[in-house]
C-alpha atoms as a PDB file:
ATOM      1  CA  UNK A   1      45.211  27.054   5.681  1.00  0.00           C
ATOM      2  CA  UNK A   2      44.860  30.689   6.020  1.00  0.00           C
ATOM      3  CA  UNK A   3      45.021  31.481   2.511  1.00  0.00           C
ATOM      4  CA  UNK A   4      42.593  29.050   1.345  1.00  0.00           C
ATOM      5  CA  UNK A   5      44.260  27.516  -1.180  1.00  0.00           C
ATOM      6  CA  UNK A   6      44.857  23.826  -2.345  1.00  0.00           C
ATOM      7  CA  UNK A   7      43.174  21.425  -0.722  1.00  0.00           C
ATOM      8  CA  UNK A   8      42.346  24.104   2.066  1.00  0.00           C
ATOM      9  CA  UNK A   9      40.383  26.061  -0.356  1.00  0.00           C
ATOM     10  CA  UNK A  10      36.984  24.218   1.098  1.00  0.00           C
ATOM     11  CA  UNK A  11      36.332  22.760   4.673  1.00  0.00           C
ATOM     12  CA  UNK A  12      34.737  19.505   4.612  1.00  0.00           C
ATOM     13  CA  UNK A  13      31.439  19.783   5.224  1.00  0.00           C
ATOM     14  CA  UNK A  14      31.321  15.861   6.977  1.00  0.00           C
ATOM     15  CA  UNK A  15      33.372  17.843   9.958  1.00  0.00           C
ATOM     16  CA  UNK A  16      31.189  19.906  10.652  1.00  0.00           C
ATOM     17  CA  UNK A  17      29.339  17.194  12.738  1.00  0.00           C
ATOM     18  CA  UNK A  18      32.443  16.540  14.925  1.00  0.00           C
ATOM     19  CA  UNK A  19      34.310  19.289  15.455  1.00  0.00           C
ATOM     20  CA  UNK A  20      33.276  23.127  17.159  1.00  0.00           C
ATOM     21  CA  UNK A  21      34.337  24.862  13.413  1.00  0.00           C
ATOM     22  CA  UNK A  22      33.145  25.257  10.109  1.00  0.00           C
ATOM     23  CA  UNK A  23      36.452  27.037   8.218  1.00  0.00           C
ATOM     24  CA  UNK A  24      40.106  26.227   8.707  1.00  0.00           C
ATOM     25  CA  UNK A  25      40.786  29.937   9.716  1.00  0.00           C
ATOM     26  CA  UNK A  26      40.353  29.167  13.945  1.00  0.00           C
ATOM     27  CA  UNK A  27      42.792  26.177  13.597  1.00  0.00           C
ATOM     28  CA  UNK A  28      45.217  27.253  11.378  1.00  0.00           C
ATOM     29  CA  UNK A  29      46.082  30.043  13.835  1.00  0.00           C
ATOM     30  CA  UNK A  30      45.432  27.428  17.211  1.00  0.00           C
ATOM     31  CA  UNK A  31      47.832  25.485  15.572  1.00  0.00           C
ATOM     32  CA  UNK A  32      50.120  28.277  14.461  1.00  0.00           C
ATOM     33  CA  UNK A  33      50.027  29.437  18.358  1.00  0.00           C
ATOM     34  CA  UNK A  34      50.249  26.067  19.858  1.00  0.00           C
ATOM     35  CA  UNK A  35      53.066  24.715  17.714  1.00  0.00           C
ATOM     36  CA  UNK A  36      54.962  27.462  15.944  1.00  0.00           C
ATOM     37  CA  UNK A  37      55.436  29.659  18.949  1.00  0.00           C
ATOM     38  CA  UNK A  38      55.227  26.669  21.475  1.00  0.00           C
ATOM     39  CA  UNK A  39      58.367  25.417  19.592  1.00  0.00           C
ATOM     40  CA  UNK A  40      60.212  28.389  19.090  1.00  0.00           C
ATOM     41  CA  UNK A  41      59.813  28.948  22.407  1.00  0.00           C
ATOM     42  CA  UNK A  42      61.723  26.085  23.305  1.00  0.00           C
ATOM     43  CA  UNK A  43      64.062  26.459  20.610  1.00  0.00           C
ATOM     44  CA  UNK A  44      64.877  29.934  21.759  1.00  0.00           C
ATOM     45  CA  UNK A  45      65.330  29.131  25.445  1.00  0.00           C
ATOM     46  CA  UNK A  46      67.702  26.150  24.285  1.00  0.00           C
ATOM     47  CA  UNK A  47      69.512  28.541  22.929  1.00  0.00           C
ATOM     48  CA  UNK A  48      69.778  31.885  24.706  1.00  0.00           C
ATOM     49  CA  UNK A  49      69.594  29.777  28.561  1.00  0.00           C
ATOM     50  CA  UNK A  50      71.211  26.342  28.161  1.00  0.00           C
ATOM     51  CA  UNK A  51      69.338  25.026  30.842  1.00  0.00           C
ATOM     52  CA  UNK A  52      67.951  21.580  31.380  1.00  0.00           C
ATOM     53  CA  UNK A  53      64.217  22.989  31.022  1.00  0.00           C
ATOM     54  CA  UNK A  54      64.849  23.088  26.938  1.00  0.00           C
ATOM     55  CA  UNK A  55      64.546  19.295  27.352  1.00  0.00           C
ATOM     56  CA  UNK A  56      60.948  19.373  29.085  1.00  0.00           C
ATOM     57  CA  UNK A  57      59.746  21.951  26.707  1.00  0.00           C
ATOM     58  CA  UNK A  58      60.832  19.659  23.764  1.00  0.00           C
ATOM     59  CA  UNK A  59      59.047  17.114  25.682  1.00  0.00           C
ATOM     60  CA  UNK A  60      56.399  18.649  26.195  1.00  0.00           C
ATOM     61  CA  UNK A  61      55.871  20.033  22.675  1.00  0.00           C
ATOM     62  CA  UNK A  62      56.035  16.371  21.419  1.00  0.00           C
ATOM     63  CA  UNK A  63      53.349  14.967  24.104  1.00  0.00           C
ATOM     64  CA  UNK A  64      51.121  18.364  22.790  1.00  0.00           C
ATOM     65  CA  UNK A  65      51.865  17.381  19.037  1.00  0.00           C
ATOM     66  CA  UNK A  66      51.047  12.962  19.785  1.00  0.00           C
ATOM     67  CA  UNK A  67      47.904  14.035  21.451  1.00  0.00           C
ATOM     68  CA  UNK A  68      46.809  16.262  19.265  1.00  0.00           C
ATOM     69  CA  UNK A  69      47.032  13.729  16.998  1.00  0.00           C
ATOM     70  CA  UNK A  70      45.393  11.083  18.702  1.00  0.00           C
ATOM     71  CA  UNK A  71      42.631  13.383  19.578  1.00  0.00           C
ATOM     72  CA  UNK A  72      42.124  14.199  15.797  1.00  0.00           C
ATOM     73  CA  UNK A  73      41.745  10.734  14.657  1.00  0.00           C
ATOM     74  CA  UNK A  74      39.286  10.122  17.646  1.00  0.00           C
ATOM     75  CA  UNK A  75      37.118  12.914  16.594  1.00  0.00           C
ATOM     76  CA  UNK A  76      37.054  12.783  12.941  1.00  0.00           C
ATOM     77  CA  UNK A  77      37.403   9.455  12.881  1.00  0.00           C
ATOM     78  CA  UNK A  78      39.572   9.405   9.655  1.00  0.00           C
ATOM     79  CA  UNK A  79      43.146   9.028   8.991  1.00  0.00           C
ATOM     80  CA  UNK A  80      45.733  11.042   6.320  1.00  0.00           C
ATOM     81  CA  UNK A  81      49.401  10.225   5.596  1.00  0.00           C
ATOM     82  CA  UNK A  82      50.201  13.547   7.570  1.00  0.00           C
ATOM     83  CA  UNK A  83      48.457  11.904  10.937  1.00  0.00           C
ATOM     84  CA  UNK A  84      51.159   9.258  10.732  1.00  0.00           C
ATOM     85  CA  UNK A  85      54.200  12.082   9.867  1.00  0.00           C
ATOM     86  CA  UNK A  86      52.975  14.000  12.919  1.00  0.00           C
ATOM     87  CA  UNK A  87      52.917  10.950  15.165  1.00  0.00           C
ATOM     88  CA  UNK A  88      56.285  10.016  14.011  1.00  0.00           C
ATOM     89  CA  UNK A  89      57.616  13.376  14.336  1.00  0.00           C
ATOM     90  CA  UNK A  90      55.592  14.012  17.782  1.00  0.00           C
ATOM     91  CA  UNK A  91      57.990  10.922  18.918  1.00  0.00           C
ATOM     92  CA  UNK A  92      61.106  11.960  17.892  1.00  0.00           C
ATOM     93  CA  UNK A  93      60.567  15.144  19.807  1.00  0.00           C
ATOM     94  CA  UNK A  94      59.888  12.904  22.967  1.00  0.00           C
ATOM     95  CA  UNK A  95      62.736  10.960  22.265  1.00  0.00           C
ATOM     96  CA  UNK A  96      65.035  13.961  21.915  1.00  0.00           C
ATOM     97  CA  UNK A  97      63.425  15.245  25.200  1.00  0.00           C
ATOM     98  CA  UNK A  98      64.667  12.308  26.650  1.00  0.00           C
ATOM     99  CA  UNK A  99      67.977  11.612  25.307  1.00  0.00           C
ATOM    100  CA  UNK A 100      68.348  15.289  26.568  1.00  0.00           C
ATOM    101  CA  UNK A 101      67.554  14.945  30.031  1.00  0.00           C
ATOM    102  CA  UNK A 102      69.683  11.881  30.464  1.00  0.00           C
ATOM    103  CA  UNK A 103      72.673  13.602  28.696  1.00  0.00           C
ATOM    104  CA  UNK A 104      72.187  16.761  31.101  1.00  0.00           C
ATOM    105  CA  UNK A 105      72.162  14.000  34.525  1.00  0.00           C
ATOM    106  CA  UNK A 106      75.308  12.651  33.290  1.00  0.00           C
ATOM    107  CA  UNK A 107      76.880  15.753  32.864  1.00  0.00           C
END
């Protein structure tokens, strides 16, 4: 996205009606900010701390990621294949959040 290339060489100009940005440059690094370091983040405190707050980061990462989602297919009203791998992937972070917490209650 920040290079421009591929299919990010030109933002659609139909967007433009529904959403604050005409170029792919302010997203690519809201998403690079919200996910990438979001998610290392988490990965990094799951690593370094051990502690049962990994789980609601990894959590909370995947509720971030499924609404994100949603909220792009509300407001450009369109779906891609990609909408339905970060949905699916949004959930298995939730799920792993989950199966995390309830492994860390048991013990």
């Amino acid at each position: 996205m920040l290079l421009k290339k591929g299919v990010f060489a030109s933002f659609p100009n139909e967007w433009t009606t529904y959403v604050p940005f005409n170029n792919w440059i302010i997203l690519a690094l809201f998403l690079i900010i919200l996910f990438g370091i979001g998610n290392a983040f988490a990965s990094l405190n799951g690593l370094l701390k051990k502690e049962r707050k990994l789980y609601n980061l990894t959590m909370l990462m995947g509720i971030l990621l499924v609404l994100s989602t949603v909220i792009q297919v509300i407001v450009i009203k369109e779906w891609f294949l990609a909408t339905v791998e970060f949905l699916f992937i949004g959930l298995i972070q939730i799920l792993l959040g989950l199966f995390g917490i309830n492994a860390y209650k048991k013990g």
